[in-house]
PDB file of N, CA and C in Angstrom:
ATOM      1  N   UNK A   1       0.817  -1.192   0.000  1.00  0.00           N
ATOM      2  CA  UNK A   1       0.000   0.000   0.000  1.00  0.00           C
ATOM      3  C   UNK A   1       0.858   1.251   0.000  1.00  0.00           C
ATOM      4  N   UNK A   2       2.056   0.751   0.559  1.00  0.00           N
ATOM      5  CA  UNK A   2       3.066   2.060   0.664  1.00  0.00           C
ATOM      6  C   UNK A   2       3.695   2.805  -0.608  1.00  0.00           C
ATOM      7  N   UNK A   3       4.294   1.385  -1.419  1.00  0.00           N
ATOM      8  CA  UNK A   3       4.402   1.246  -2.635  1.00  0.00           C
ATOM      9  C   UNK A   3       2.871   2.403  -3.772  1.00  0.00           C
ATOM     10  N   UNK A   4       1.812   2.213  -3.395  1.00  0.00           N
ATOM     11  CA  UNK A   4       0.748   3.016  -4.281  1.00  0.00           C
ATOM     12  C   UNK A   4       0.779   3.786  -3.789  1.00  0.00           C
ATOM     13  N   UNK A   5       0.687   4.450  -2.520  1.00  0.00           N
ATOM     14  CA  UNK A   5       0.780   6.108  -1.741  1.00  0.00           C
ATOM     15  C   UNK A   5       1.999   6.925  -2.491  1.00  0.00           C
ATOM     16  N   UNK A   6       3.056   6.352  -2.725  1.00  0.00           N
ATOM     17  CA  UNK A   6       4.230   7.199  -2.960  1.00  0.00           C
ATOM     18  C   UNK A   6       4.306   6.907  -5.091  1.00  0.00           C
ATOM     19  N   UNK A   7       3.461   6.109  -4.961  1.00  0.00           N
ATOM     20  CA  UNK A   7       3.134   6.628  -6.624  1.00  0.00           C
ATOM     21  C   UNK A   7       2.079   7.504  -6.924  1.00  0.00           C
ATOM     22  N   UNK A   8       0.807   7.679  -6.073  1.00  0.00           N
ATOM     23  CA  UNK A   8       0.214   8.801  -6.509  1.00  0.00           C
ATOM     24  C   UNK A   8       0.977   9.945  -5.896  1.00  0.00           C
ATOM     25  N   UNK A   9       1.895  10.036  -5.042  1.00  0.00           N
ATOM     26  CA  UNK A   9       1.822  11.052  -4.699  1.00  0.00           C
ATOM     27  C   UNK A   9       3.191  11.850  -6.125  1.00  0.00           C
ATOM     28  N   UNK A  10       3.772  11.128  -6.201  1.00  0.00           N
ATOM     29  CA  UNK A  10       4.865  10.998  -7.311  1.00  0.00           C
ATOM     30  C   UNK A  10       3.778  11.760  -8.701  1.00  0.00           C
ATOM     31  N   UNK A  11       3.065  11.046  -9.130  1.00  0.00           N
ATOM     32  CA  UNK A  11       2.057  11.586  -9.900  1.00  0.00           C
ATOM     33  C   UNK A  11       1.124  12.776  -9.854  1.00  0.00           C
ATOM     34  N   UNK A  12       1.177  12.935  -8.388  1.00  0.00           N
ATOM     35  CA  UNK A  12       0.269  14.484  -8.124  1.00  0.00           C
ATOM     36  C   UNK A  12       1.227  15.718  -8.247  1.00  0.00           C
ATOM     37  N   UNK A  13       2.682  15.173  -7.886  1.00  0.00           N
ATOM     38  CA  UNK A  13       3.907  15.961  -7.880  1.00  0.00           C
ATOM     39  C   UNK A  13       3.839  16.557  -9.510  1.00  0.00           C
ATOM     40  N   UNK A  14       4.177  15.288 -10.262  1.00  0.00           N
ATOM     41  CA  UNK A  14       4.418  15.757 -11.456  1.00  0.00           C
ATOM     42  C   UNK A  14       3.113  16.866 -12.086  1.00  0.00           C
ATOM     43  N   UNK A  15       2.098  16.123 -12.217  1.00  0.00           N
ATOM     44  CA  UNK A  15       0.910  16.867 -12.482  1.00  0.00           C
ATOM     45  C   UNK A  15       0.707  18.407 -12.322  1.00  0.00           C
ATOM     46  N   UNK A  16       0.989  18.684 -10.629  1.00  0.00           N
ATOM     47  CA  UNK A  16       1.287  20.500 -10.631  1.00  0.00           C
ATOM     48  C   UNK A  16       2.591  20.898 -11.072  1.00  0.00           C
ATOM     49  N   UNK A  17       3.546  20.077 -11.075  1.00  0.00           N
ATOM     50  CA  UNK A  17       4.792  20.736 -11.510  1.00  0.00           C
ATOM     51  C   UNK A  17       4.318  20.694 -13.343  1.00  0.00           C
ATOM     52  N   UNK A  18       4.186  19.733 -14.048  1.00  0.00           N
ATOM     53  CA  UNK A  18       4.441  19.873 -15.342  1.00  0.00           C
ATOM     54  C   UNK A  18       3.082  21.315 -15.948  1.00  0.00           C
ATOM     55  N   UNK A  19       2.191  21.081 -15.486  1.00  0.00           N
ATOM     56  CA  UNK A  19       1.232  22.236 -15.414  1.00  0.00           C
ATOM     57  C   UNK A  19       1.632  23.749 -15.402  1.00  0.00           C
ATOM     58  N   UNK A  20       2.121  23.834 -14.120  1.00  0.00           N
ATOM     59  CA  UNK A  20       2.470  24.915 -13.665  1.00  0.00           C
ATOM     60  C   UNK A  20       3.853  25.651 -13.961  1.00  0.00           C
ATOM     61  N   UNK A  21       5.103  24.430 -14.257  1.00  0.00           N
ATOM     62  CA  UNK A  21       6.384  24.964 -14.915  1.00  0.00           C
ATOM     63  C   UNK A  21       6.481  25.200 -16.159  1.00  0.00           C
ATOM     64  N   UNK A  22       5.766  24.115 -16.790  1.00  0.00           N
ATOM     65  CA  UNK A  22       6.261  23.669 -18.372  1.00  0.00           C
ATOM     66  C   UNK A  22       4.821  23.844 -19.394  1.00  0.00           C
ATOM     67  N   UNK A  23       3.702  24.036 -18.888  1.00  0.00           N
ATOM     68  CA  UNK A  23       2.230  24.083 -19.130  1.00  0.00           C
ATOM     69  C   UNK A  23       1.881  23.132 -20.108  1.00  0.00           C
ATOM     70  N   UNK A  24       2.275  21.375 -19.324  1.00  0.00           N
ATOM     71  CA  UNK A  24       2.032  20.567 -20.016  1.00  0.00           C
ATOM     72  C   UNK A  24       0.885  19.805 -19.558  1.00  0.00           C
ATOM     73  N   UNK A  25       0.022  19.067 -19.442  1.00  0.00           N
ATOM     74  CA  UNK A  25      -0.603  17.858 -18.741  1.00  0.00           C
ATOM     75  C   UNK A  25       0.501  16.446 -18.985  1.00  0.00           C
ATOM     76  N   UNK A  26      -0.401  15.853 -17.903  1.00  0.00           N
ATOM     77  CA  UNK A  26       0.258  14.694 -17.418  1.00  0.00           C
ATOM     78  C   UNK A  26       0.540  13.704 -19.140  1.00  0.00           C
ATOM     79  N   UNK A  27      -0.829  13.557 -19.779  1.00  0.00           N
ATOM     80  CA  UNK A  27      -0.715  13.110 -21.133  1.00  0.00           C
ATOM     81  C   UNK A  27      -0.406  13.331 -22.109  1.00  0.00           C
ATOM     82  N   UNK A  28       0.134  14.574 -22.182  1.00  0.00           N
ATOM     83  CA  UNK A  28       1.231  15.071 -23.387  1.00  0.00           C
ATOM     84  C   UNK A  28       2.805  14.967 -22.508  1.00  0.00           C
ATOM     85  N   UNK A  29       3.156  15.163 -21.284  1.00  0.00           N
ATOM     86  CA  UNK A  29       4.565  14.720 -20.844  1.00  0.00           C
ATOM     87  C   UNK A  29       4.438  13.334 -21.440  1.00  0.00           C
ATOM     88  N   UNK A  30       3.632  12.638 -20.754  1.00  0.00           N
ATOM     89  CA  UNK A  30       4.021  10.854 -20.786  1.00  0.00           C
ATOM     90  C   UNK A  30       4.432  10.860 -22.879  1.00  0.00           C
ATOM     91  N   UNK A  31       3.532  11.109 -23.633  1.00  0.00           N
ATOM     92  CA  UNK A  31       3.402  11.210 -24.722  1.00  0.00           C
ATOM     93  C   UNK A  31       5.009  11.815 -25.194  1.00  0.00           C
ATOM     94  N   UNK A  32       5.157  12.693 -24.618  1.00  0.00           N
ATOM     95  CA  UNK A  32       6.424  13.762 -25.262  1.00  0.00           C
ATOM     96  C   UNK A  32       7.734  12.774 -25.172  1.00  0.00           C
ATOM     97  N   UNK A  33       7.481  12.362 -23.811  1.00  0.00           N
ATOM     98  CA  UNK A  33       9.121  11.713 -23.286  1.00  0.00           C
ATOM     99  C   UNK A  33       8.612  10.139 -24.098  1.00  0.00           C
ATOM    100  N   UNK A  34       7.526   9.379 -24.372  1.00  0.00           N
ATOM    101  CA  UNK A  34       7.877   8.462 -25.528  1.00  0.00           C
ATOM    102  C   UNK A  34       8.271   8.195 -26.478  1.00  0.00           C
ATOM    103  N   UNK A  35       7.924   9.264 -27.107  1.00  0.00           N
ATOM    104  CA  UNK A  35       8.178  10.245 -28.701  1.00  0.00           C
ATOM    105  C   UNK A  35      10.074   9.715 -28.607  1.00  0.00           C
ATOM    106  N   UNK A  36      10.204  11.063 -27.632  1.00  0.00           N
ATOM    107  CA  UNK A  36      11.600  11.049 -27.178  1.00  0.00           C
ATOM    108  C   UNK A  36      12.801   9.866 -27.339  1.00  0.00           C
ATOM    109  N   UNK A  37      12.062   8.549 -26.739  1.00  0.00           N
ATOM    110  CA  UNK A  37      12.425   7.495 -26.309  1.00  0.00           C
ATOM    111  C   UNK A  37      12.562   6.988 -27.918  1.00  0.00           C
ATOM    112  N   UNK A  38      12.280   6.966 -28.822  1.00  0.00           N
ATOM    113  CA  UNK A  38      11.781   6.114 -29.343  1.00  0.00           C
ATOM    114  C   UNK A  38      13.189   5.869 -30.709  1.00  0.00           C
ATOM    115  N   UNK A  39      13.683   4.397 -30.693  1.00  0.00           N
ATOM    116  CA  UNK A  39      14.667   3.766 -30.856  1.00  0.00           C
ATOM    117  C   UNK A  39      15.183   4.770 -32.519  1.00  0.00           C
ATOM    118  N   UNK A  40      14.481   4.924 -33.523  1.00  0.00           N
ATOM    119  CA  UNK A  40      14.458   5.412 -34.480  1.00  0.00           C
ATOM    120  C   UNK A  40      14.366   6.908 -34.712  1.00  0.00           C
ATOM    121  N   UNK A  41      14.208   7.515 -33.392  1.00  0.00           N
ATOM    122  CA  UNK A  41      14.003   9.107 -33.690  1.00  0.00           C
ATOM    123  C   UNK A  41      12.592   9.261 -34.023  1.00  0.00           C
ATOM    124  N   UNK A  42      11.916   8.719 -34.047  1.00  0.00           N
ATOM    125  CA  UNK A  42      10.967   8.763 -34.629  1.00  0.00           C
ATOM    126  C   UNK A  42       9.396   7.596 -34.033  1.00  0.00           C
ATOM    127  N   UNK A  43       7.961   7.473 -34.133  1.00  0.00           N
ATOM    128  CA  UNK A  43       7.667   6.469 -33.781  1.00  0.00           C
ATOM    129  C   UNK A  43       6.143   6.740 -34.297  1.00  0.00           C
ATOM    130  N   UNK A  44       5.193   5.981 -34.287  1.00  0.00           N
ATOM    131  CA  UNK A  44       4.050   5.919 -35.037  1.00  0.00           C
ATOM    132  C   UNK A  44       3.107   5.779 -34.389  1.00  0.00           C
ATOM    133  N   UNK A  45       1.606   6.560 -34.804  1.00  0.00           N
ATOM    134  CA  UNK A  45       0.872   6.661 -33.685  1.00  0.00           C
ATOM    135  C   UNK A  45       0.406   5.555 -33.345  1.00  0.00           C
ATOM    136  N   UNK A  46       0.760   4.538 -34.098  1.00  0.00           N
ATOM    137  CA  UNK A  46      -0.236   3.197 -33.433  1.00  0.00           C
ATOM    138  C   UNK A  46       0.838   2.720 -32.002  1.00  0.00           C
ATOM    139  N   UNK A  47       2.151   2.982 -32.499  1.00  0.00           N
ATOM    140  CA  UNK A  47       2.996   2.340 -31.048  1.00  0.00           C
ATOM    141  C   UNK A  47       2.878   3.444 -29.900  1.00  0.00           C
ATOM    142  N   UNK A  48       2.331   4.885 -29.817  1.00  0.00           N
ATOM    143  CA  UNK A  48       2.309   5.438 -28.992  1.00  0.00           C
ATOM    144  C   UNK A  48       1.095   4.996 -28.465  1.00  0.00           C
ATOM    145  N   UNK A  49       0.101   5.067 -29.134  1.00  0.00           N
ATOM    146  CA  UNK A  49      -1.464   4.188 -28.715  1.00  0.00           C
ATOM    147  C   UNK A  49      -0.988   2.951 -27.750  1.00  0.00           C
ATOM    148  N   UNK A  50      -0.253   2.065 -28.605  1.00  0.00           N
ATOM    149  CA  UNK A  50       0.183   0.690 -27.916  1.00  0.00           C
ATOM    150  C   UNK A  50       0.778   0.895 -26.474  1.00  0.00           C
ATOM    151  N   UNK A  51       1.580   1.828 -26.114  1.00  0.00           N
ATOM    152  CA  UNK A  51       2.472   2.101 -24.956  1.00  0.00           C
ATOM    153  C   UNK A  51       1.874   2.735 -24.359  1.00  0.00           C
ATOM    154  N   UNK A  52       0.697   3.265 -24.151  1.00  0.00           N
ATOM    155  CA  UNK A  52       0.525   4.625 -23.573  1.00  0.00           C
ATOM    156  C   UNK A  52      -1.135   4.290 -22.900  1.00  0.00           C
ATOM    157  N   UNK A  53      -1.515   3.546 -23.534  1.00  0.00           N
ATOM    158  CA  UNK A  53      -3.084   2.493 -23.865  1.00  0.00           C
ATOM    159  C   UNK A  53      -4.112   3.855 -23.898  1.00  0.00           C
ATOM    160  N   UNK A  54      -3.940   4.780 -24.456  1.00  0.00           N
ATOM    161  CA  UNK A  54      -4.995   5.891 -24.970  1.00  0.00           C
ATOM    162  C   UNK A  54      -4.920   5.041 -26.111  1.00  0.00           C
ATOM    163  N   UNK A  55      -6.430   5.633 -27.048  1.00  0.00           N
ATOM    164  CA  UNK A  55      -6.968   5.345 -27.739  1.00  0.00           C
ATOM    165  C   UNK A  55      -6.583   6.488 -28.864  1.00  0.00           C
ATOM    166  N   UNK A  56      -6.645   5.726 -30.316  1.00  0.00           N
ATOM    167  CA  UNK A  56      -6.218   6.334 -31.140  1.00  0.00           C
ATOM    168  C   UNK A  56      -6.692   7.859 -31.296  1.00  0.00           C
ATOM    169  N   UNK A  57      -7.817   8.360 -31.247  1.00  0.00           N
ATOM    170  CA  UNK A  57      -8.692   9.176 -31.258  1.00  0.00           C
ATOM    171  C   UNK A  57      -7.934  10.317 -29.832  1.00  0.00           C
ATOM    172  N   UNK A  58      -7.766   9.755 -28.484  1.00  0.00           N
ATOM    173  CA  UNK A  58      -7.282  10.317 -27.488  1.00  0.00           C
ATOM    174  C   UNK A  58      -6.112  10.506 -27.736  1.00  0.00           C
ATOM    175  N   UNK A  59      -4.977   9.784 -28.415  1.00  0.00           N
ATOM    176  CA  UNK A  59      -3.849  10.120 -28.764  1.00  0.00           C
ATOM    177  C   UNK A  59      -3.404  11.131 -30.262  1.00  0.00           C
ATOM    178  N   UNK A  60      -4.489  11.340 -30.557  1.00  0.00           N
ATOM    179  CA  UNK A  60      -4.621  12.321 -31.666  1.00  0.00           C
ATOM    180  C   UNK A  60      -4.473  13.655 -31.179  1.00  0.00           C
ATOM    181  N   UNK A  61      -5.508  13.857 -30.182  1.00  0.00           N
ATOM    182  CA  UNK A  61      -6.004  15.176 -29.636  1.00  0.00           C
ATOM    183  C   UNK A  61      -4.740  15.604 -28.887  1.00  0.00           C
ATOM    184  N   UNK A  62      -3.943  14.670 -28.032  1.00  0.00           N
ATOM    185  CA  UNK A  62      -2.592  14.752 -27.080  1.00  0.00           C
ATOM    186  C   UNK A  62      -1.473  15.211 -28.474  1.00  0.00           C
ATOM    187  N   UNK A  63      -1.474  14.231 -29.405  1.00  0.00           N
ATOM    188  CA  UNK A  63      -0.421  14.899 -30.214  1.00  0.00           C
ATOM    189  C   UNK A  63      -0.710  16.234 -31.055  1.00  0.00           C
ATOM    190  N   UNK A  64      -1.781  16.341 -31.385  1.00  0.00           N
ATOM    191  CA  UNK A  64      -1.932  17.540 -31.536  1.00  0.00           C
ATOM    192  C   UNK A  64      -2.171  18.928 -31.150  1.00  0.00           C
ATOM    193  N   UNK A  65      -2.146  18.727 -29.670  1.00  0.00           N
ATOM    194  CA  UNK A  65      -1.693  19.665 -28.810  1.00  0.00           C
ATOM    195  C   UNK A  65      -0.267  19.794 -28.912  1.00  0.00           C
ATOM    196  N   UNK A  66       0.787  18.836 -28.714  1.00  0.00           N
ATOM    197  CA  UNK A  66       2.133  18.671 -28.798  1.00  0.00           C
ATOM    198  C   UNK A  66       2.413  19.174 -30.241  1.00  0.00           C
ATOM    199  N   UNK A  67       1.962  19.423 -30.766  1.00  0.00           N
ATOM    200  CA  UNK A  67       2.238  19.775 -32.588  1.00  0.00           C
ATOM    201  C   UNK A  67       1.921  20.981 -32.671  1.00  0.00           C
ATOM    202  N   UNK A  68       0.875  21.308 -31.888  1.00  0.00           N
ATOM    203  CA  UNK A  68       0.540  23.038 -31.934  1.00  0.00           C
ATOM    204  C   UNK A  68       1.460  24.326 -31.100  1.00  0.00           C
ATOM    205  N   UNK A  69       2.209  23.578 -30.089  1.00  0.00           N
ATOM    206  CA  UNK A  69       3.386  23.738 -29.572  1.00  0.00           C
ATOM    207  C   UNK A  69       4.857  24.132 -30.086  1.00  0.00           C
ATOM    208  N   UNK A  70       4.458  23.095 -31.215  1.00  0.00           N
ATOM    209  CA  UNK A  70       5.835  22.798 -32.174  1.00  0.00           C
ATOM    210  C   UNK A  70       7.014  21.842 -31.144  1.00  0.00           C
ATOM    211  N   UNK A  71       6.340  21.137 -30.519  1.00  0.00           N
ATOM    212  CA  UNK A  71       7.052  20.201 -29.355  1.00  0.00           C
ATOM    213  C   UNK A  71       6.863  18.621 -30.541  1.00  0.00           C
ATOM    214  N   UNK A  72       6.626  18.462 -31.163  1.00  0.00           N
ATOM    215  CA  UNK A  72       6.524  17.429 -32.550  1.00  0.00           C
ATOM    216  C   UNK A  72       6.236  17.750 -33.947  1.00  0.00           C
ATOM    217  N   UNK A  73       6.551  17.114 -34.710  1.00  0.00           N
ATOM    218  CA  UNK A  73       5.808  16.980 -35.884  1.00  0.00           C
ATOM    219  C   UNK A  73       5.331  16.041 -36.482  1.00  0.00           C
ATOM    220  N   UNK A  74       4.366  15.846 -37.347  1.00  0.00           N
ATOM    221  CA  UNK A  74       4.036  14.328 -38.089  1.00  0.00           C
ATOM    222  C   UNK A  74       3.985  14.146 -39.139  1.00  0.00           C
ATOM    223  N   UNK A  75       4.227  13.621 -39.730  1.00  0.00           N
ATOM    224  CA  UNK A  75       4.015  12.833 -41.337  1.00  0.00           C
ATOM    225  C   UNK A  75       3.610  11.981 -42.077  1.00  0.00           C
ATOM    226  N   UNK A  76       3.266  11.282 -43.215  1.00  0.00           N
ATOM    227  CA  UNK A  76       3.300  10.686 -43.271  1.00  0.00           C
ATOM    228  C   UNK A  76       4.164   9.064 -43.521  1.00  0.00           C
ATOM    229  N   UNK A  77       4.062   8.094 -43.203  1.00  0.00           N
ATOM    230  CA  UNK A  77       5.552   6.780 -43.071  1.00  0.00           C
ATOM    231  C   UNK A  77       5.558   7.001 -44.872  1.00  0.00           C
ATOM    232  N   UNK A  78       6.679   6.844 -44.911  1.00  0.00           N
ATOM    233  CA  UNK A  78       6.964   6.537 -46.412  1.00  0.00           C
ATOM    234  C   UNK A  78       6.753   5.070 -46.817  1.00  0.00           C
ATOM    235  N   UNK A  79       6.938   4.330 -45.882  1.00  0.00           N
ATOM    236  CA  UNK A  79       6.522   2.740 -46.067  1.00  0.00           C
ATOM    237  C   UNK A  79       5.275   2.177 -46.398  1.00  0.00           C
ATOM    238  N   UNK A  80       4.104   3.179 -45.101  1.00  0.00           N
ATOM    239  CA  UNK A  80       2.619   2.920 -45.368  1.00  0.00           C
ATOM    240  C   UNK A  80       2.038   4.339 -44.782  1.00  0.00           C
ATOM    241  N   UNK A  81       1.964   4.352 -46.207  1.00  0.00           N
ATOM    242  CA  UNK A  81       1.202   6.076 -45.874  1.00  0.00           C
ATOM    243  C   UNK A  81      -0.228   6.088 -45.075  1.00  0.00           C
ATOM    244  N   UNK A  82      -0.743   4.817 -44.675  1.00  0.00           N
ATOM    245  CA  UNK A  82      -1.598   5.097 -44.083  1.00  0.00           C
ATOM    246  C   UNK A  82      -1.190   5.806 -42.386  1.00  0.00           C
ATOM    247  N   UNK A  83      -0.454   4.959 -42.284  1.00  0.00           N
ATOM    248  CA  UNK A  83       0.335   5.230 -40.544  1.00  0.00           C
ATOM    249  C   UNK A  83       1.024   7.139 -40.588  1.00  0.00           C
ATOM    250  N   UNK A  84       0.766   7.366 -39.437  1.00  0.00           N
ATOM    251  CA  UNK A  84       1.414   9.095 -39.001  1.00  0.00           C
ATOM    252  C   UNK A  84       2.731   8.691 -38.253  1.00  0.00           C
ATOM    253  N   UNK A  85       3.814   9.154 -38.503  1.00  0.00           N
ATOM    254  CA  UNK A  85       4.760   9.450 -37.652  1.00  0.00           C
ATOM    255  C   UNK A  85       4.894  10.621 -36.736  1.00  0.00           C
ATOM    256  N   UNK A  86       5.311  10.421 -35.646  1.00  0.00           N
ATOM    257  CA  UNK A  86       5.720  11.484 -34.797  1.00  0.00           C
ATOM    258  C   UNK A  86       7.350  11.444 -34.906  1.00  0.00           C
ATOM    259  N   UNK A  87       7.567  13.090 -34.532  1.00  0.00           N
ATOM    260  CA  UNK A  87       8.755  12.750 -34.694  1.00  0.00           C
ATOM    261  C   UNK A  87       9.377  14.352 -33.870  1.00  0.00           C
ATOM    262  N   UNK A  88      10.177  14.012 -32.569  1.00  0.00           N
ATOM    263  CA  UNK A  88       9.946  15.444 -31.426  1.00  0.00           C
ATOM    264  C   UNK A  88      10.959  16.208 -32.123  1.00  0.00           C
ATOM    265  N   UNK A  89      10.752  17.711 -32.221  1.00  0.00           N
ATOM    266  CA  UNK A  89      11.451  18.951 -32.398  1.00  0.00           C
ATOM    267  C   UNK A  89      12.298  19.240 -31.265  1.00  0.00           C
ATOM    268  N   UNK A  90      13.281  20.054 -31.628  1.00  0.00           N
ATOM    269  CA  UNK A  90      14.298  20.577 -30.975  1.00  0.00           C
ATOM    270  C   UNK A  90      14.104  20.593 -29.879  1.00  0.00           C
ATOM    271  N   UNK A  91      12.886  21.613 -29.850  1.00  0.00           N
ATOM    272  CA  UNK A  91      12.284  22.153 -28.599  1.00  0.00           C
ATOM    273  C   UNK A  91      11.308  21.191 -28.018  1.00  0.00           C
ATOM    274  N   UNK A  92      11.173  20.059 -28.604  1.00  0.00           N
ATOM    275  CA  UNK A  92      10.113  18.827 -27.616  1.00  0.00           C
ATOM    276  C   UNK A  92      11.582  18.188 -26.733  1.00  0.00           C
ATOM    277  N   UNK A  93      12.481  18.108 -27.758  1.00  0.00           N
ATOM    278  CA  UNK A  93      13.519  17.916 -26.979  1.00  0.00           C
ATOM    279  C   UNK A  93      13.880  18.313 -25.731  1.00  0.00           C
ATOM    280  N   UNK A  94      14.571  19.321 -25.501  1.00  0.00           N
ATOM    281  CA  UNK A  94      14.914  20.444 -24.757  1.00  0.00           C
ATOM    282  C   UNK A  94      13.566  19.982 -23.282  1.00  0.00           C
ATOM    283  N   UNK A  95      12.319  20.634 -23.918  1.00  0.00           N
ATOM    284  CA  UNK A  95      11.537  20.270 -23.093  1.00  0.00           C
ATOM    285  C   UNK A  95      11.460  18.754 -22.136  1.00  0.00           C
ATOM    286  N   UNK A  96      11.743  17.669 -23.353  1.00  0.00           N
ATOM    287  CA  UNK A  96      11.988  16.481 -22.268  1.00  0.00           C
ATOM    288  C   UNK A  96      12.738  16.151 -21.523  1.00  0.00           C
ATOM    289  N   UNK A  97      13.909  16.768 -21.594  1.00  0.00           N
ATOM    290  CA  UNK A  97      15.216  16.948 -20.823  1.00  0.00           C
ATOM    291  C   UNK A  97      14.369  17.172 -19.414  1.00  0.00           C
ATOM    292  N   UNK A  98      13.710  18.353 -19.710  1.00  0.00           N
ATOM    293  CA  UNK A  98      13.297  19.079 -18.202  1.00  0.00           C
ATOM    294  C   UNK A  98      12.143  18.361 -17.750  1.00  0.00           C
ATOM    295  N   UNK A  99      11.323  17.262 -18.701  1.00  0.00           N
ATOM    296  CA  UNK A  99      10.601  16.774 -17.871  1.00  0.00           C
ATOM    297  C   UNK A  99      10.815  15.489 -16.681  1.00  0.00           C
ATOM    298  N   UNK A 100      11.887  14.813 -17.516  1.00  0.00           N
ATOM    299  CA  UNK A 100      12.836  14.173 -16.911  1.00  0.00           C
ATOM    300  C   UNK A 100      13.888  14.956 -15.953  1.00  0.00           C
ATOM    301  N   UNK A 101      13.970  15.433 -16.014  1.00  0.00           N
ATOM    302  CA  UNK A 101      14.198  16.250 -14.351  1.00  0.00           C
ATOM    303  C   UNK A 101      13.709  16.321 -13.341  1.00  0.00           C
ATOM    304  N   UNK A 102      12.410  16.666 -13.815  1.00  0.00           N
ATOM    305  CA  UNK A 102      11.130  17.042 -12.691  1.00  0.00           C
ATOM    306  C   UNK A 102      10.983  15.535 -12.285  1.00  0.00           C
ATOM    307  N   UNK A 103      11.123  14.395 -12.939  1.00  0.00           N
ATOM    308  CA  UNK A 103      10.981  13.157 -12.414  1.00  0.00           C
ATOM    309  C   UNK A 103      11.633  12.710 -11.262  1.00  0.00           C
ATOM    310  N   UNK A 104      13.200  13.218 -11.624  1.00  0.00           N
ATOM    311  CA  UNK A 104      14.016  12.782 -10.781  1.00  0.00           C
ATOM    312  C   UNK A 104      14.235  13.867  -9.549  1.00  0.00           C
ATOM    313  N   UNK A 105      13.634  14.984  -9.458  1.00  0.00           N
ATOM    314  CA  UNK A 105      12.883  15.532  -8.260  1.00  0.00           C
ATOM    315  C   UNK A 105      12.090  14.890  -7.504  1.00  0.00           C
ATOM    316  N   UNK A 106      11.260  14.617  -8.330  1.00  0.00           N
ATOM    317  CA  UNK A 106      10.067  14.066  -7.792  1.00  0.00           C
ATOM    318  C   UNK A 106      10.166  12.843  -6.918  1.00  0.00           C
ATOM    319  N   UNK A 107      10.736  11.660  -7.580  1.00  0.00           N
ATOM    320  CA  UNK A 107      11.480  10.953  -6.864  1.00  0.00           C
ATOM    321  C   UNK A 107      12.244  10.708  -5.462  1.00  0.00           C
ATOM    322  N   UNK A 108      13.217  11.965  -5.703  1.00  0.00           N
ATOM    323  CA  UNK A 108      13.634  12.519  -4.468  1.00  0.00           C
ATOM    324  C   UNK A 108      12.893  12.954  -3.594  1.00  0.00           C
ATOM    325  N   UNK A 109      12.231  13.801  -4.015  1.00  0.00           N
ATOM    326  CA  UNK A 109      10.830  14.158  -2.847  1.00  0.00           C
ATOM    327  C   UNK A 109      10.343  13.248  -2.042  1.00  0.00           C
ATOM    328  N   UNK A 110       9.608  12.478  -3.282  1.00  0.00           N
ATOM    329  CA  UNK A 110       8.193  11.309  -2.539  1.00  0.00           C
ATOM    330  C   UNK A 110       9.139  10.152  -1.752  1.00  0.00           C
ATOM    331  N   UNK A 111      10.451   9.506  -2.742  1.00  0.00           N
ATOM    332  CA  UNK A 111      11.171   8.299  -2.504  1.00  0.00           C
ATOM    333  C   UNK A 111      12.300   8.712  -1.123  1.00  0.00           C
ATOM    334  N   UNK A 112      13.064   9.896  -1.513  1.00  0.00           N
ATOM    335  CA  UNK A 112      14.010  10.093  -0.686  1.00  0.00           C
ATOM    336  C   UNK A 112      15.146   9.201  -1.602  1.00  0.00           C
ATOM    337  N   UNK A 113      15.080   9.002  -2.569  1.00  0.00           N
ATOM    338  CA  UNK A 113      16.224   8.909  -3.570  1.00  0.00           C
ATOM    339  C   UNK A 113      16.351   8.721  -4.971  1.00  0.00           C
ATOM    340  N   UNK A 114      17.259   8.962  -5.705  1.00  0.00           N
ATOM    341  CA  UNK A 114      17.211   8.570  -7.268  1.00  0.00           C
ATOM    342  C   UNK A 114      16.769   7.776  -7.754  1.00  0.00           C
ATOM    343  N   UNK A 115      16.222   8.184  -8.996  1.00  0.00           N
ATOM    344  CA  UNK A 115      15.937   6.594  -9.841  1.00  0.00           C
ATOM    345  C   UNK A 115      17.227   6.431 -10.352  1.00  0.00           C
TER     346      UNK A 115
END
């Protein structure tokens, strides 16, 4: 039970911090720093759907907040033009740096040590 107390609270942390520092929600960070992650530079909305378990439709509206930002861009795959790529900008960059920061604050806070 201790273990779930110090994850919501980890999560309530992030929530006013990413809000209030970076004026993100919780579902465009998680979204941003996947983007980020993603082995190719690059990644497609069905694997952000897959990782993230929003729904295609919900992960539309999240990336296109992140796109109106200029924190991503999308395209279409040259392989199967049906599929969108994401693919994070400079500045989605930059930004994930700092959201991953706030993590490892956060951490410190709730845990009392690093991840």
């Amino acid at each position: 039970m201790e273990l779930l107390s110090r994850g919501r609270r980890i999560m309530n942390f992030l929530d006013q911090r990413t809000s209030a520092d970076l004026g993100l929600g919780l579902a465009e960070s998680e979204i941003l720093i996947r983007a980020v992650g993603a082995p190719s530079g690059a990644t497609t909305m069905s694997e952000l759907a897959r990782q993230s378990g929003l729904t295609q439709s919900g992960l539309s509206r999240v990336v296109d907040r992140l796109e109106a930002r200029s924190l991503v861009s999308c395209q279409p795959s040259v392989t199967d033009r049906r599929q969108r790529l994401v693919l994070v900008t400079d500045r989605g960059t930059d930004l994930a740096r700092d959201l991953l920061d706030l993590l490892e604050v956060a951490s410190r806070e709730v845990l009392g040590e690093q991840l």
